[in-house]
Protein backbone atom coordinates (compact mmCIF):
# COMPACT_ATOMS: atom_id res chain seq x y z
CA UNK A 1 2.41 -5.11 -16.78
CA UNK A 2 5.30 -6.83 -15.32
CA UNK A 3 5.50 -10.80 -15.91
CA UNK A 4 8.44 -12.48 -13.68
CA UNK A 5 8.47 -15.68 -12.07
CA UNK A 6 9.36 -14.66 -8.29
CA UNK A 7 11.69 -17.99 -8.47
CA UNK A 8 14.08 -16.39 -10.85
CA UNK A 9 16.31 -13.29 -10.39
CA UNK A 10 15.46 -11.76 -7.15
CA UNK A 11 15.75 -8.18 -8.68
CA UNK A 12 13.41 -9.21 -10.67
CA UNK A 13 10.81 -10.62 -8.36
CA UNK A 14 11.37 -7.38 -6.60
CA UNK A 15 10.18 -5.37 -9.46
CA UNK A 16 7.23 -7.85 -9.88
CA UNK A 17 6.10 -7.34 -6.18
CA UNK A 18 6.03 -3.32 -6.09
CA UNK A 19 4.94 -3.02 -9.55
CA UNK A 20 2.18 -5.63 -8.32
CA UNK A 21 1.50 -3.13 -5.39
CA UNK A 22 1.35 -0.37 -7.32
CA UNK A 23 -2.53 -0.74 -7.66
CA UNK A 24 -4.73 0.28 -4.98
CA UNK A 25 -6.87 -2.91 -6.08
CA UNK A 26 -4.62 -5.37 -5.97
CA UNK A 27 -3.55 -3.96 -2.19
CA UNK A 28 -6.86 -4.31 -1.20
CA UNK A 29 -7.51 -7.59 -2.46
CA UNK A 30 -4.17 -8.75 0.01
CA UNK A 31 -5.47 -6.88 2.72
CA UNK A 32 -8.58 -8.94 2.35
CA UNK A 33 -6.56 -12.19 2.22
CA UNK A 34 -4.39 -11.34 5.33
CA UNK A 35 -7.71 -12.17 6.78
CA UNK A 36 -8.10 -15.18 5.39
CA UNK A 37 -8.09 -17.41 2.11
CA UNK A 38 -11.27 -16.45 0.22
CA UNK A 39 -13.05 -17.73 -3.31
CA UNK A 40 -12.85 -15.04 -6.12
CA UNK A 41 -16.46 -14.55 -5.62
CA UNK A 42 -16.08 -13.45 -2.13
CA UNK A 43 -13.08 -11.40 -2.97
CA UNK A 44 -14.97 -10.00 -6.02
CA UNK A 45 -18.12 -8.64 -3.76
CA UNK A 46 -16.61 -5.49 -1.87
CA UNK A 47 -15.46 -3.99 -5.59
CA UNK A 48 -17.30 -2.13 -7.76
CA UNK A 49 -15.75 -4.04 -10.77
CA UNK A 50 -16.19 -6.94 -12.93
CA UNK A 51 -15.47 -10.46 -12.14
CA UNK A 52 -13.10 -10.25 -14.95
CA UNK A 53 -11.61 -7.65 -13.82
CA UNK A 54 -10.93 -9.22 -10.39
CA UNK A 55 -9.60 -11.78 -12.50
CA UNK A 56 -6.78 -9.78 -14.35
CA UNK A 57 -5.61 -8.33 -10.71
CA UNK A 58 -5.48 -11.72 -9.38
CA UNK A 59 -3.62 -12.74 -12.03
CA UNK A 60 -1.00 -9.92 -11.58
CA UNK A 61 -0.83 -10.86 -7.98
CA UNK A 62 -0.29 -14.53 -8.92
CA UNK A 63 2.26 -14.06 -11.44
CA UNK A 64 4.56 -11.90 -8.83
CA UNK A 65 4.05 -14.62 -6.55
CA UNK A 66 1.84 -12.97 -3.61
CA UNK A 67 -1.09 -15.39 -3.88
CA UNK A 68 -1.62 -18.54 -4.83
CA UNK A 69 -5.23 -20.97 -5.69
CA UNK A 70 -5.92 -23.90 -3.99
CA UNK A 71 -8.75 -26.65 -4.70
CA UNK A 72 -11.66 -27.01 -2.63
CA UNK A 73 -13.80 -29.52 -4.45
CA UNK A 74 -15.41 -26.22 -6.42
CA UNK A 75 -14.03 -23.86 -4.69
CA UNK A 76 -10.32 -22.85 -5.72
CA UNK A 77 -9.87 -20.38 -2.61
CA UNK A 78 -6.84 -17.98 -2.74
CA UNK A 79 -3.99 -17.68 -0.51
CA UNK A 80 -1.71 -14.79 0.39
CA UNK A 81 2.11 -15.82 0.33
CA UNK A 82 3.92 -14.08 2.47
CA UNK A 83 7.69 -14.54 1.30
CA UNK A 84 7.47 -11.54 -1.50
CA UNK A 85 6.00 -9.31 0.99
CA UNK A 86 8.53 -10.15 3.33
CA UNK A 87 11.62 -9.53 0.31
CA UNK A 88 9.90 -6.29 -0.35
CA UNK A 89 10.27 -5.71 4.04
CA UNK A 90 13.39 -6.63 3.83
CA UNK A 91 14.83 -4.14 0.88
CA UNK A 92 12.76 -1.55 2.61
CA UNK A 93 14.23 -1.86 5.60
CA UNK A 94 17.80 -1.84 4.19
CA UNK A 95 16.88 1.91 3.74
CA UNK A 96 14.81 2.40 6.83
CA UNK A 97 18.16 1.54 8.42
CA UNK A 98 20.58 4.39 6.05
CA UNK A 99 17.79 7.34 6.88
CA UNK A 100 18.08 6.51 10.70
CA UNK A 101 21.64 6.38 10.76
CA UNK A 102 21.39 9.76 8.73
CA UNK A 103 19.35 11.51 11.06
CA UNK A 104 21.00 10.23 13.92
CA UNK A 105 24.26 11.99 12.28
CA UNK A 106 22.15 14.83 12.20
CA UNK A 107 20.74 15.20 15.67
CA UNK A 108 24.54 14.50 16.72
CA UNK A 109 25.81 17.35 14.59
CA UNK A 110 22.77 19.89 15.75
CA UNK A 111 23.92 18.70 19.64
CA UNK A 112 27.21 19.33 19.00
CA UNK A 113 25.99 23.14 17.51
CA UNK A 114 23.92 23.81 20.04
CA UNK A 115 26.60 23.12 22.70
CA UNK A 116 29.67 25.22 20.72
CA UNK A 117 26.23 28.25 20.42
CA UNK A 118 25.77 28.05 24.73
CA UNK A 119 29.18 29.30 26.18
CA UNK A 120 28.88 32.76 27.94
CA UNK A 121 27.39 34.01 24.87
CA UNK A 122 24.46 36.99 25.55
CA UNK A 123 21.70 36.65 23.56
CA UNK A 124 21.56 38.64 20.88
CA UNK A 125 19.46 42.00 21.03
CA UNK A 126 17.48 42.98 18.30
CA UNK A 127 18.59 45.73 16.06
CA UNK A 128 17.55 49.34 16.37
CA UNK A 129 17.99 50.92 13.67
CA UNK A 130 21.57 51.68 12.14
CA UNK A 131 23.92 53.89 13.69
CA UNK A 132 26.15 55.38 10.54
């Protein structure tokens, strides 16, 4: 388990946010709270797990910074924060970027194949057998 404060070396709230993602759980649980802030007993109910074990994700999710607990009288309802999420977006997209420009290259270099393989040229026939 990865334990970073989000507020210290961005690398390293980085690593706390995907390693935090990693778990199909824990992605659940912030797909639930893109909904809406929710009590750990609500966000508890859909899982076939342990309120403990809710618990130990939410504390996971905490620690990287991607919720956080209010106070509702007794309520303590959690909230998804969205700057970690949007880090994460960011350094994602920082490669999203390098693969377009890659296969842009590409489809330039194919185009300029393609147009060198068109002049005058006959298609080829297929072979018949060899003639030695």
């Amino acid at each position: 388990m990865v334990s970073v404060s989000p507020s210290s070396d961005p690398s390293a709230a980085l690593t706390a946010t995907f390693a935090a993602l990693a778990d199909p759980t824990r992605r659940a649980i912030l797909a639930r709270l893109a909904e809406g802030d929710v009590s750990v007993m609500e966000l508890a109910k859909p899982f076939a797990m342990s309120q403990p074990a809710i618990s130990k994700h939410l504390r996971v999710l905490e620690r990287a910074g991607l919720i956080s607990r209010g106070r509702e009288a007794q309520r303590r309802p959690c909230h998804i924060e969205s700057q970690p999420l949007a880090e994460a977006t960011d350094w994602l997209e920082n490669y999203r970027r390098l693969w377009e420009a890659n296969y842009e290259r590409l489809d330039a270099v194919l185009e300029e194949l393609k147009a060198v393989g068109q002049p005058d040229k006959p298609p080829r026939s297929p072979r018949k057998g060899k003639s030695r």
